[in-house]
N, C-alpha and C. Protein backbone atom coordinates (compact mmCIF):
# COMPACT_ATOMS: atom_id res chain seq x y z
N UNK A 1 -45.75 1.27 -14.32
CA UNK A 1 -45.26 2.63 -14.37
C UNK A 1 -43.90 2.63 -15.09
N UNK A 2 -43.55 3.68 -15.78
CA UNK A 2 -42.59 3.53 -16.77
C UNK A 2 -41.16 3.94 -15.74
N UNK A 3 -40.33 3.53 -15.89
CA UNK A 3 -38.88 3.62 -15.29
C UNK A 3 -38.50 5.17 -14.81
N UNK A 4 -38.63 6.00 -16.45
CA UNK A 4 -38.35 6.94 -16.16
C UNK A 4 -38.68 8.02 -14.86
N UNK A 5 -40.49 8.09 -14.81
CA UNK A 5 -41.57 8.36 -13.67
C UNK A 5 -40.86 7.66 -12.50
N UNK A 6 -40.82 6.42 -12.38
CA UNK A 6 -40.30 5.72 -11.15
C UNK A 6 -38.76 6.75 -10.67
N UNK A 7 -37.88 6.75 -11.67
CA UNK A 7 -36.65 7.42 -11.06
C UNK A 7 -36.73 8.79 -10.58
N UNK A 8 -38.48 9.60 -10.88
CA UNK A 8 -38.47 11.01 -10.45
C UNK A 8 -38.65 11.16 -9.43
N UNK A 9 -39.70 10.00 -9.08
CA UNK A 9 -40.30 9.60 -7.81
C UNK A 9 -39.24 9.50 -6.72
N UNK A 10 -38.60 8.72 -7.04
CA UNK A 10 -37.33 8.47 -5.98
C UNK A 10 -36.81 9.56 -5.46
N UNK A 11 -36.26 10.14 -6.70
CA UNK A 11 -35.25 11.49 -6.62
C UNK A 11 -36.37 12.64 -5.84
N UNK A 12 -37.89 12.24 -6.07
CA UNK A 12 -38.25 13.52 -5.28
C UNK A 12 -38.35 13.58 -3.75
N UNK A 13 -38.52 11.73 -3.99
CA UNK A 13 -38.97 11.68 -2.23
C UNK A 13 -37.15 12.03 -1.71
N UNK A 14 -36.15 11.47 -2.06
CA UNK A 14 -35.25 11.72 -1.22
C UNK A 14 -34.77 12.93 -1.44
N UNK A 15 -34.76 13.80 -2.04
CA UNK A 15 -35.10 15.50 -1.67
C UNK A 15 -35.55 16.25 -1.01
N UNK A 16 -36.75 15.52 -0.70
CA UNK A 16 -37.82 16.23 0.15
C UNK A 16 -37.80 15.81 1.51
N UNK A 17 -37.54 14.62 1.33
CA UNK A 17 -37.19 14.14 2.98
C UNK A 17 -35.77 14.44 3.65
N UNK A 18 -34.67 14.97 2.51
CA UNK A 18 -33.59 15.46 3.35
C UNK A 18 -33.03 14.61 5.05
N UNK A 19 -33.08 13.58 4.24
CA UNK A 19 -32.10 12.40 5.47
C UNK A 19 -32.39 11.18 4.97
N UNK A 20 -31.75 10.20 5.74
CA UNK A 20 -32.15 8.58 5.16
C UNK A 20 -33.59 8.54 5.16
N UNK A 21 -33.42 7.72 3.70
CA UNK A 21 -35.20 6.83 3.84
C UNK A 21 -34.63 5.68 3.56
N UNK A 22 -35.22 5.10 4.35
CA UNK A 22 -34.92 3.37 4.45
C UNK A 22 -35.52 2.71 3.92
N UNK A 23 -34.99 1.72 3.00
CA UNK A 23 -35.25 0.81 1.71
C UNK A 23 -37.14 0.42 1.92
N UNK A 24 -37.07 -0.05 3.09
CA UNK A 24 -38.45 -0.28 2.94
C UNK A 24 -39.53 0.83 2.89
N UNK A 25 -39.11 2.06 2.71
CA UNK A 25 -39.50 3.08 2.69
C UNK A 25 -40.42 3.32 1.30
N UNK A 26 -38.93 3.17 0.71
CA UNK A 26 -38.95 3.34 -0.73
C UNK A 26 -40.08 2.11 -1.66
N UNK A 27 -39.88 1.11 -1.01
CA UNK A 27 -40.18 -0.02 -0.93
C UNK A 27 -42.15 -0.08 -1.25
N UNK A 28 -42.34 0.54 0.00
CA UNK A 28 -43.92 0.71 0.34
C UNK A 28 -44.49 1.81 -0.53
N UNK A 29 -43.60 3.44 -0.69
CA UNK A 29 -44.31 4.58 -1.92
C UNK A 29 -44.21 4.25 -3.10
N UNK A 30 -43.02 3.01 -3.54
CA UNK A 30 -43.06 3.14 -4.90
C UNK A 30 -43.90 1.93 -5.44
N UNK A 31 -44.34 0.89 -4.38
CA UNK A 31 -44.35 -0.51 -4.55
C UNK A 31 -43.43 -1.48 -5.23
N UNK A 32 -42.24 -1.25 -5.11
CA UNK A 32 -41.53 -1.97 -5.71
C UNK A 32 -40.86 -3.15 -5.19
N UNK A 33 -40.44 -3.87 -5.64
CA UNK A 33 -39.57 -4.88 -4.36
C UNK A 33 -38.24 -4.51 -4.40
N UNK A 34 -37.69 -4.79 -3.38
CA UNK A 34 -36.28 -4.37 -2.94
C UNK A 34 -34.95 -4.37 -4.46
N UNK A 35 -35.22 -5.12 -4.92
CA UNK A 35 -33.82 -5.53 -5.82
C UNK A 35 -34.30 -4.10 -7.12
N UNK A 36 -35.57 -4.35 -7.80
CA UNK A 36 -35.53 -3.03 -8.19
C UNK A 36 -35.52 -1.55 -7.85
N UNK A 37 -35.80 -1.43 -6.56
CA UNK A 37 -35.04 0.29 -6.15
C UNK A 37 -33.96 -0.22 -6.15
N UNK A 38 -33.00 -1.24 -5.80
CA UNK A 38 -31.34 -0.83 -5.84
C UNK A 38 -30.70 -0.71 -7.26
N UNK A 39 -31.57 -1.76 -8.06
CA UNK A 39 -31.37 -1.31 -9.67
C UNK A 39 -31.24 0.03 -10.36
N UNK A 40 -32.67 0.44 -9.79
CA UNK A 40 -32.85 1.80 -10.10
C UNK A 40 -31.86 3.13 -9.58
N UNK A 41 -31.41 2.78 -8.27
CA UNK A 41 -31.06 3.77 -7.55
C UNK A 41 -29.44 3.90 -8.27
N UNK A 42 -28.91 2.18 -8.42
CA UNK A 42 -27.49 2.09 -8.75
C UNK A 42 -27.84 2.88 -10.83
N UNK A 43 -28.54 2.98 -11.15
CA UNK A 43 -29.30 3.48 -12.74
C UNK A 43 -28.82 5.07 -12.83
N UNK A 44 -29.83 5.52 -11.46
CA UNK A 44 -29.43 6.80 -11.30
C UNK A 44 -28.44 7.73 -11.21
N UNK A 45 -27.53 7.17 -10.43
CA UNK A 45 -25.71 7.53 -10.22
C UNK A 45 -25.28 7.34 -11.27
N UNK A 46 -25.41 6.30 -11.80
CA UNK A 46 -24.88 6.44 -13.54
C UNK A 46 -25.15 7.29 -14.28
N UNK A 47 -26.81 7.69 -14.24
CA UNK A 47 -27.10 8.78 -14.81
C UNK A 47 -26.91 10.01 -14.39
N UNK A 48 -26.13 10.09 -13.26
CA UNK A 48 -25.70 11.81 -12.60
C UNK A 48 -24.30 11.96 -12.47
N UNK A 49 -23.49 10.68 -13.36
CA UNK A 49 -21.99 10.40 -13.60
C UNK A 49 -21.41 12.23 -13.64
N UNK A 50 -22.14 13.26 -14.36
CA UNK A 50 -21.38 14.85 -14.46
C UNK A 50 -22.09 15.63 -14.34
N UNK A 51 -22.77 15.22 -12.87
CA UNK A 51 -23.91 16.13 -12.34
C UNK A 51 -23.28 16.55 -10.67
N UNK A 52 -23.72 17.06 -9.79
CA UNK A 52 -22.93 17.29 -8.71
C UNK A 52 -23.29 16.29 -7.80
N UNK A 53 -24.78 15.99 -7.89
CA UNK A 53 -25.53 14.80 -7.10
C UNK A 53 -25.29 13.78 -6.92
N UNK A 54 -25.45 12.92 -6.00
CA UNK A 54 -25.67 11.59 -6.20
C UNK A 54 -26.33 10.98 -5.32
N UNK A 55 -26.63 9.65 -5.23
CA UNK A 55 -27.83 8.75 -3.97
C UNK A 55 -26.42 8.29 -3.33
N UNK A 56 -26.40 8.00 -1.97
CA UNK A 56 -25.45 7.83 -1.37
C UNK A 56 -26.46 6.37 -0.22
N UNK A 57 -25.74 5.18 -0.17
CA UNK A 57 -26.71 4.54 0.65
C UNK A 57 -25.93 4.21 2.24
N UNK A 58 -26.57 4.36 3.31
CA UNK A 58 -26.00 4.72 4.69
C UNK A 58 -27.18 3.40 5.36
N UNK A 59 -26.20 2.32 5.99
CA UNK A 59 -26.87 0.70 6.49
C UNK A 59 -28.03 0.66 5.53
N UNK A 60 -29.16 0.72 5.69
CA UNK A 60 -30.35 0.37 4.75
C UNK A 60 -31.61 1.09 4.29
N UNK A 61 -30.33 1.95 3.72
CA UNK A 61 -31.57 3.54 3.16
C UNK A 61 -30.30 4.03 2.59
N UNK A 62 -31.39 5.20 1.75
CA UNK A 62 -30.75 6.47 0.95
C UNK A 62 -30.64 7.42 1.04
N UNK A 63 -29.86 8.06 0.75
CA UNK A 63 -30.01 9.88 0.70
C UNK A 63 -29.18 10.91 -0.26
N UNK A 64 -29.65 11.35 -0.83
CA UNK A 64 -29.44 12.23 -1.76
C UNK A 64 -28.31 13.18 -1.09
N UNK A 65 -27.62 13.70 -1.99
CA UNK A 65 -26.26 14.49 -1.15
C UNK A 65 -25.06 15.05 -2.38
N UNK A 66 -24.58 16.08 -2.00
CA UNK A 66 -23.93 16.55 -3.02
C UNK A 66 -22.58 15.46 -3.21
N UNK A 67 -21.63 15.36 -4.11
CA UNK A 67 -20.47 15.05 -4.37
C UNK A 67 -19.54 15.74 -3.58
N UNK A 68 -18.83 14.51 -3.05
CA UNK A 68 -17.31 14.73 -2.69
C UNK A 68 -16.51 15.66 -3.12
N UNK A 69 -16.58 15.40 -4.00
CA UNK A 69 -15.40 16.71 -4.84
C UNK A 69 -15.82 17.92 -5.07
N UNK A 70 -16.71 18.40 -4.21
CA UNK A 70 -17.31 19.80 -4.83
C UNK A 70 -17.57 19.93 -3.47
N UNK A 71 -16.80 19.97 -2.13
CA UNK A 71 -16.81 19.85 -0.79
C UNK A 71 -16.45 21.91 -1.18
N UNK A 72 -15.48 21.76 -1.88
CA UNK A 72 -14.68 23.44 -1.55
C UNK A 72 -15.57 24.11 -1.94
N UNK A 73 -16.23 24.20 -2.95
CA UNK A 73 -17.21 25.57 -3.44
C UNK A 73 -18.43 25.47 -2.78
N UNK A 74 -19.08 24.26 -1.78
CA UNK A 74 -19.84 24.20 -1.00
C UNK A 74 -19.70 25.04 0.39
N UNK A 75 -18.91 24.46 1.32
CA UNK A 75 -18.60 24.83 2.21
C UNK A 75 -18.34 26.00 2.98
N UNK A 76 -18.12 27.04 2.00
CA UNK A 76 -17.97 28.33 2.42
C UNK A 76 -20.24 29.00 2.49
N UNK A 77 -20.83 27.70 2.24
CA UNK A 77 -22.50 28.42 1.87
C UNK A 77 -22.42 28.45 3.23
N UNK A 78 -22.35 27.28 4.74
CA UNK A 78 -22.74 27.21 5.67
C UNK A 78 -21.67 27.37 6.79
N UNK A 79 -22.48 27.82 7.82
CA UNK A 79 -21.32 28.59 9.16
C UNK A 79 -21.03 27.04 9.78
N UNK A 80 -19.52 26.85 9.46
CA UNK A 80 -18.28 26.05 9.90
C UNK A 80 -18.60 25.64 12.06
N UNK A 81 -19.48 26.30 12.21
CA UNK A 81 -19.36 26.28 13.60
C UNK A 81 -19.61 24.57 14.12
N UNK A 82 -20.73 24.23 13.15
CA UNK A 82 -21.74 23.12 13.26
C UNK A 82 -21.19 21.79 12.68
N UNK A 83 -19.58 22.07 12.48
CA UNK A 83 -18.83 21.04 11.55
C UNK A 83 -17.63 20.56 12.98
N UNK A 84 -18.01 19.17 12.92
CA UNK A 84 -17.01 18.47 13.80
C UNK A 84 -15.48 18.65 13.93
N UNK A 85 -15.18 19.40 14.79
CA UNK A 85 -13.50 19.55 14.88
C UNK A 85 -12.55 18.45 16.26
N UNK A 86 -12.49 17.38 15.73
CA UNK A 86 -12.13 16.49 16.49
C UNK A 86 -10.15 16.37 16.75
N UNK A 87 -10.38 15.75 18.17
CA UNK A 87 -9.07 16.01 18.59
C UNK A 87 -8.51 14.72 18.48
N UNK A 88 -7.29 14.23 18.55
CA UNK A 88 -6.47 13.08 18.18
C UNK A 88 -7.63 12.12 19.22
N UNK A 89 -7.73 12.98 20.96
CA UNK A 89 -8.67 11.95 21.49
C UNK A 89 -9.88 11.40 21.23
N UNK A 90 -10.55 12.44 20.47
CA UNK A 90 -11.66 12.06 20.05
C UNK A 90 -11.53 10.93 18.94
N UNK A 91 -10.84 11.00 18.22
CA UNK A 91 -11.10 10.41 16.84
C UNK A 91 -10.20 8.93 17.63
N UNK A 92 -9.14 8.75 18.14
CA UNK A 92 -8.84 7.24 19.11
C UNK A 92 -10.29 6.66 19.84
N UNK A 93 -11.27 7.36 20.46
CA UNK A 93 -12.40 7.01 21.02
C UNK A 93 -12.94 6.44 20.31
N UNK A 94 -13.47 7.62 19.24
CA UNK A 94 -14.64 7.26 17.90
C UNK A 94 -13.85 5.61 17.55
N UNK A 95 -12.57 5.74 16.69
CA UNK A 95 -11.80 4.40 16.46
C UNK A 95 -12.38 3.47 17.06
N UNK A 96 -12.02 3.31 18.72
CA UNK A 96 -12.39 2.09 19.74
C UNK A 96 -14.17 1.79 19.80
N UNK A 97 -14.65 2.82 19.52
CA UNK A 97 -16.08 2.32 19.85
C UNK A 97 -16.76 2.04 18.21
N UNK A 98 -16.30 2.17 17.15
CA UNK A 98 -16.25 1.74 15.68
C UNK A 98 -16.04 0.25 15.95
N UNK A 99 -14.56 -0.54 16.13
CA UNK A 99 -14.43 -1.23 16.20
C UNK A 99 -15.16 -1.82 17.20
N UNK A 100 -15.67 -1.44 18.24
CA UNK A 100 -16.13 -2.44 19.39
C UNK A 100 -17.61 -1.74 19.98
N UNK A 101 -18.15 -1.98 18.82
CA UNK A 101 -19.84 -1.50 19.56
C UNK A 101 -20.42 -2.42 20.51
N UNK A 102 -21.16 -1.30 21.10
CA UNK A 102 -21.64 -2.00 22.65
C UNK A 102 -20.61 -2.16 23.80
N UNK A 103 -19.88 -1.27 24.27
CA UNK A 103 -18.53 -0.79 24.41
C UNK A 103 -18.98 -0.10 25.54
N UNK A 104 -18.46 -0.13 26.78
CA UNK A 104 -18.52 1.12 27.88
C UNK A 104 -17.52 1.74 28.03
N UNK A 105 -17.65 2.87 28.90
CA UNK A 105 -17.13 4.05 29.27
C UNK A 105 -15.87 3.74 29.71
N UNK A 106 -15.78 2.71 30.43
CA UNK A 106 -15.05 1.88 31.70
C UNK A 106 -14.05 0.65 30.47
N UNK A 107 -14.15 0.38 29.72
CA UNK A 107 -13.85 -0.37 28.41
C UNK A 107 -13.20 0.63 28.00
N UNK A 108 -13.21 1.86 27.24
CA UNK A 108 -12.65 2.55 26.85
C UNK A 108 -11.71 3.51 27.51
N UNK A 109 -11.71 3.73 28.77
CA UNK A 109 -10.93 4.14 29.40
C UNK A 109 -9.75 2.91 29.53
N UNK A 110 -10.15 1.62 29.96
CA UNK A 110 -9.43 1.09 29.61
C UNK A 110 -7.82 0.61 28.85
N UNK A 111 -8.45 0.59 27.94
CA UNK A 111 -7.93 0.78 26.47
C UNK A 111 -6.84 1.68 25.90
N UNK A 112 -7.60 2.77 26.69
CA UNK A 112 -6.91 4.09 25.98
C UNK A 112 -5.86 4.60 26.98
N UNK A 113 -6.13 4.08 28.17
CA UNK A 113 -5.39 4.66 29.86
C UNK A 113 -5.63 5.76 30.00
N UNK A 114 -6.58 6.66 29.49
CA UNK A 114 -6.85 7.96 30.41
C UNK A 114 -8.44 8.00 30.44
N UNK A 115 -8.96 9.26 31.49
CA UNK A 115 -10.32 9.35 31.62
C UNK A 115 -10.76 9.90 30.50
N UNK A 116 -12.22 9.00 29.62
CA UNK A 116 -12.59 9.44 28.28
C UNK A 116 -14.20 10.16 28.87
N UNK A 117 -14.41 10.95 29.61
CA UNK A 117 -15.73 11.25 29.92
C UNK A 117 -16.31 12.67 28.63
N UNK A 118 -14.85 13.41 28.74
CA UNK A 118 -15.13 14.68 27.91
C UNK A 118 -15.31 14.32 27.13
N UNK A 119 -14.07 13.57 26.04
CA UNK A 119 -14.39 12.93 24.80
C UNK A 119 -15.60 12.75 24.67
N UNK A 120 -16.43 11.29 25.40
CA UNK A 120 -17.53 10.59 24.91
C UNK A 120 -18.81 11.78 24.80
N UNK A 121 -18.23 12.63 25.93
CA UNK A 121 -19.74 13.69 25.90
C UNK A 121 -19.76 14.59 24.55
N UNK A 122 -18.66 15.09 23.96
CA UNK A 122 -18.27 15.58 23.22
C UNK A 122 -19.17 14.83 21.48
N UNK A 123 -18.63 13.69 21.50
CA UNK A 123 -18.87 12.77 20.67
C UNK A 123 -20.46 12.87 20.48
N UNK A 124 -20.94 12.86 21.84
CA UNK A 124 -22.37 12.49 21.81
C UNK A 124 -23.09 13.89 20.95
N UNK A 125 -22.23 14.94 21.45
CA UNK A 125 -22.90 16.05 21.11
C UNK A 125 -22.98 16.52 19.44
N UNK A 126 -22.07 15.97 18.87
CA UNK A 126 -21.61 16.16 17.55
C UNK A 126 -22.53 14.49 16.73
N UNK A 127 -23.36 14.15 17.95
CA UNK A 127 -24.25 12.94 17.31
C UNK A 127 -23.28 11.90 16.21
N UNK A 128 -22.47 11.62 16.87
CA UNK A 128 -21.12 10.43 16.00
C UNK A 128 -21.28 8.92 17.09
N UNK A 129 -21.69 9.00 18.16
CA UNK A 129 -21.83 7.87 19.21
C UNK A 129 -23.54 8.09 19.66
N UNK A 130 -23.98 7.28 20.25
CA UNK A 130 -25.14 7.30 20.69
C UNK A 130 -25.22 5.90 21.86
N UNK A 131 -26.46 6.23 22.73
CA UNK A 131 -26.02 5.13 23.21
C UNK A 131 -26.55 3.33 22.83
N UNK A 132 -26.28 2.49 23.26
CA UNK A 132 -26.79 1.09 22.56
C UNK A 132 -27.17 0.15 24.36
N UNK A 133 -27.73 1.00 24.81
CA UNK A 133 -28.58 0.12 26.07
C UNK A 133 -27.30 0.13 27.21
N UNK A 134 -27.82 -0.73 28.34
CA UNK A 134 -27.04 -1.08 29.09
C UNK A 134 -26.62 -2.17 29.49
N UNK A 135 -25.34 -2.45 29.98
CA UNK A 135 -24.47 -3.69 30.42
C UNK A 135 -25.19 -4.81 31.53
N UNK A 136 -25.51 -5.96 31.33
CA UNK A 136 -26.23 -6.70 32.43
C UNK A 136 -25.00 -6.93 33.28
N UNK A 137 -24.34 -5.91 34.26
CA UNK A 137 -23.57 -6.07 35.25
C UNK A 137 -23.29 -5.18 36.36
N UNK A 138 -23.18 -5.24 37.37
CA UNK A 138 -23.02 -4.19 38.77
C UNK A 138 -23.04 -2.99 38.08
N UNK A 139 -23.55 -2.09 38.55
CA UNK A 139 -24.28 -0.51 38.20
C UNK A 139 -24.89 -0.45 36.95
N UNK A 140 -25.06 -1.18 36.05
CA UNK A 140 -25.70 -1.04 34.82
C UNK A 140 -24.90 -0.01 34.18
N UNK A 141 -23.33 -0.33 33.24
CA UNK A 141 -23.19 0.56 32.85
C UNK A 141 -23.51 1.11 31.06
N UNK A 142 -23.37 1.90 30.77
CA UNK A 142 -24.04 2.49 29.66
C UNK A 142 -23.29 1.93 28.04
N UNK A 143 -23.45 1.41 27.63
CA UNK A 143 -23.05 0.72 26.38
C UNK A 143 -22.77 1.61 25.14
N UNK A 144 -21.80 2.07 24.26
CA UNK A 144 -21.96 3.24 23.30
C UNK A 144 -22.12 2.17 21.82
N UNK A 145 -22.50 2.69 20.79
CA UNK A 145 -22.00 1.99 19.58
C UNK A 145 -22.00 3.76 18.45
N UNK A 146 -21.63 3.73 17.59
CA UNK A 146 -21.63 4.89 16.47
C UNK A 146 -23.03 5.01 15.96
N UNK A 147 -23.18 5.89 15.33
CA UNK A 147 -24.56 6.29 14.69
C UNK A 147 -24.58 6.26 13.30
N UNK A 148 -26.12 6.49 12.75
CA UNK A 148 -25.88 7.01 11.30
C UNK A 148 -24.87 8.04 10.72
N UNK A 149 -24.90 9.35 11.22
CA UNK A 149 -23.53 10.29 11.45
C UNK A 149 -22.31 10.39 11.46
N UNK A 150 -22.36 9.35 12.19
CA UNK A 150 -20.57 8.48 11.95
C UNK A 150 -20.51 8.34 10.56
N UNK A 151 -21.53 7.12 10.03
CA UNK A 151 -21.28 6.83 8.73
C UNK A 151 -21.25 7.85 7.88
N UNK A 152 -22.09 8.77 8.00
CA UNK A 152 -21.99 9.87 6.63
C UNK A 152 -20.77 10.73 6.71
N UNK A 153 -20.51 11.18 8.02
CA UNK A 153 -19.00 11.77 7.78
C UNK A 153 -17.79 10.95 7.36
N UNK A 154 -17.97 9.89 7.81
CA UNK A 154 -16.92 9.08 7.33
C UNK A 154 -17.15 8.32 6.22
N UNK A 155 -18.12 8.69 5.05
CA UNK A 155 -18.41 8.35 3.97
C UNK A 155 -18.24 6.66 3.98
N UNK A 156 -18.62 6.07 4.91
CA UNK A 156 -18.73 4.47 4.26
C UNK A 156 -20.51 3.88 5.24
N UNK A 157 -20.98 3.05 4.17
CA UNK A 157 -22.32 3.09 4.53
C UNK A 157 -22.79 1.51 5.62
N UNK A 158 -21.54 1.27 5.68
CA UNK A 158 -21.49 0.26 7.21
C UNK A 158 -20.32 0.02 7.95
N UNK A 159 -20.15 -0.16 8.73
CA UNK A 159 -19.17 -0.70 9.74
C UNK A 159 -18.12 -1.67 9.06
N UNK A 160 -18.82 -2.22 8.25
CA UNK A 160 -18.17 -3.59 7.92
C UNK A 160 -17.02 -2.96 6.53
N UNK A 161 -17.23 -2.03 5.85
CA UNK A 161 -16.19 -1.00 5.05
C UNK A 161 -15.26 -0.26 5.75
N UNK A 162 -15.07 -0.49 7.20
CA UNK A 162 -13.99 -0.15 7.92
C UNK A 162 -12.87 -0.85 7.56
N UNK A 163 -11.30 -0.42 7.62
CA UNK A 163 -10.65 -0.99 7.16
C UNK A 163 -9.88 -2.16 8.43
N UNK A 164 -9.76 -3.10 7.96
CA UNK A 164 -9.27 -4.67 8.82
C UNK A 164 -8.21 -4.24 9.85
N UNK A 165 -8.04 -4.65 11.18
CA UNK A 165 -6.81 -4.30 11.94
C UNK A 165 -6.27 -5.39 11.55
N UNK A 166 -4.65 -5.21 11.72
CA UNK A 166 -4.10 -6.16 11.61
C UNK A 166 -3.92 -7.15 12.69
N UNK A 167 -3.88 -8.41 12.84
CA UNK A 167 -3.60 -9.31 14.24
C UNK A 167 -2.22 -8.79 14.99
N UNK A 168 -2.53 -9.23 15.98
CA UNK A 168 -1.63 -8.48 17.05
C UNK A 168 -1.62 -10.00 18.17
N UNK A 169 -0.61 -9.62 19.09
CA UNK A 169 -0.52 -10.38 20.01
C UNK A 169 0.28 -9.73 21.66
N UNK A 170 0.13 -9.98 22.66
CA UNK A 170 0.82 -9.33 23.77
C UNK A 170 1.81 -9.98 24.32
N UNK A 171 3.12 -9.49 24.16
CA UNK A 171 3.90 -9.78 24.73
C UNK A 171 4.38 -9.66 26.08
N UNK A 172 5.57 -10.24 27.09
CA UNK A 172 5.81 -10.78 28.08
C UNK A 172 5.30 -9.62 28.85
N UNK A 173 5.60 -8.29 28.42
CA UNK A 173 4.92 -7.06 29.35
C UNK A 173 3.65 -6.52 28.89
N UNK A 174 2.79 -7.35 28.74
CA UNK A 174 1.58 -7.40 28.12
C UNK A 174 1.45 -5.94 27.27
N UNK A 175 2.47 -5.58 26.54
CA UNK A 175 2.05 -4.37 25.18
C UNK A 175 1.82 -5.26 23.70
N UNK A 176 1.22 -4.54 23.08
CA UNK A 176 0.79 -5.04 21.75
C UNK A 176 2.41 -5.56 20.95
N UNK A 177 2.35 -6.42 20.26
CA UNK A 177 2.89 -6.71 19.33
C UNK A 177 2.64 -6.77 17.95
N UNK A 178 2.02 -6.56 17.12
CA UNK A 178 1.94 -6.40 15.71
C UNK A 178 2.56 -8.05 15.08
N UNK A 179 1.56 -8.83 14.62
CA UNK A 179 2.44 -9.96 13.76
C UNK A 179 1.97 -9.54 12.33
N UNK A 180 2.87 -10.83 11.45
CA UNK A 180 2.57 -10.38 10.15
C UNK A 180 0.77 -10.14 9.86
N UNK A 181 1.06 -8.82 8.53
CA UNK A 181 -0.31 -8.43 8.66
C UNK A 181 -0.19 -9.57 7.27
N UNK A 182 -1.39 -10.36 7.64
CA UNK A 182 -1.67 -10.94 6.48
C UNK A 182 -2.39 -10.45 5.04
N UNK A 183 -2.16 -10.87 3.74
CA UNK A 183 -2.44 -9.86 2.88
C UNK A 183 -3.82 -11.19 2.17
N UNK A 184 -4.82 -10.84 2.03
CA UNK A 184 -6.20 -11.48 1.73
C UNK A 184 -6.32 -11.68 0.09
């Protein structure tokens, strides 16, 4: 099948499916093997370099989605209600359970020194946390890690494009200390 056909194909299925399709997705309708859809897909963005579109890839799939920079003349199409308005607590939560998936309730309260129940419910509701099973320990407690959601609002397509904390250490009154941040 000629390249061109192959790249319509793509572009139609992830249109039409309107959310991730996951590589092996793509994989099985187009018959292709893995390294050529990413060829293709990385082909495509090149080819929509001054178009509004682009393939955006989120852990191990795609999805079609407008450009960043055209957030303002978008945004006024759909009612703002359904758009995450997060509070300093929320977004310290989201932070702690980013960095530390598989994370409880009781962990994060922790951490943070106050009760995070609203937060986490909050979180859950705006589908940014989800849960990741439970703890093999007295009451079984509930484990959180982030979702696909997380990633797309926060535009990076794994965990691992989070940016590095710096090392730290606790001093004599067990508060954080900050040592040199090393530069890589």
């Amino acid at each position: 099948m000629e390249i061109e056909k192959i790249k319509s194909i793509i572009e139609a299925i992830l249109f039409a499916a309107g959310r991730i399709v996951e590589t092996k997705e793509l994989m099985m309708m187009t018959e292709l093997p893995r390294e050529d859809i990413e060829k293709i897909i990385y082909d495509m963005n090149n080819d929509n370099k001054n178009r509004g579109l682009e393939i955006i890839k989120v852990e191990d799939g795609y999805q079609l989605a407008t450009k960043k920079e055209y957030y303002d003349y978008i945004y006024p199409l759909f009612d703002n209600r359904g758009v995450p308005n997060l509070s300093n607590a929320a977004m310290e939560t989201l932070a702690i359970i980013a960095y530390n998936p598989k994370i409880t309730r009781s962990e994060i309260e922790n951490i943070r020194g106050v009760n995070s129940d609203g937060t986490i419910y909050k979180l859950l509701e705006f589908n940014l946390i989800e849960e990741a099973g439970k703890m093999d320990a007295p009451g079984r407690p509930t484990m959180y890690k982030t979702t696909k959601d997380f990633l797309k609002v926060f535009g990076v397509s794994s965990l691992d494009e989070l940016p590095k904390l710096p090392k730290y250490k606790l001093d004599e009154n067990e508060q954080i200390v900050i040592d040199e941040i090393i530069e890589k």
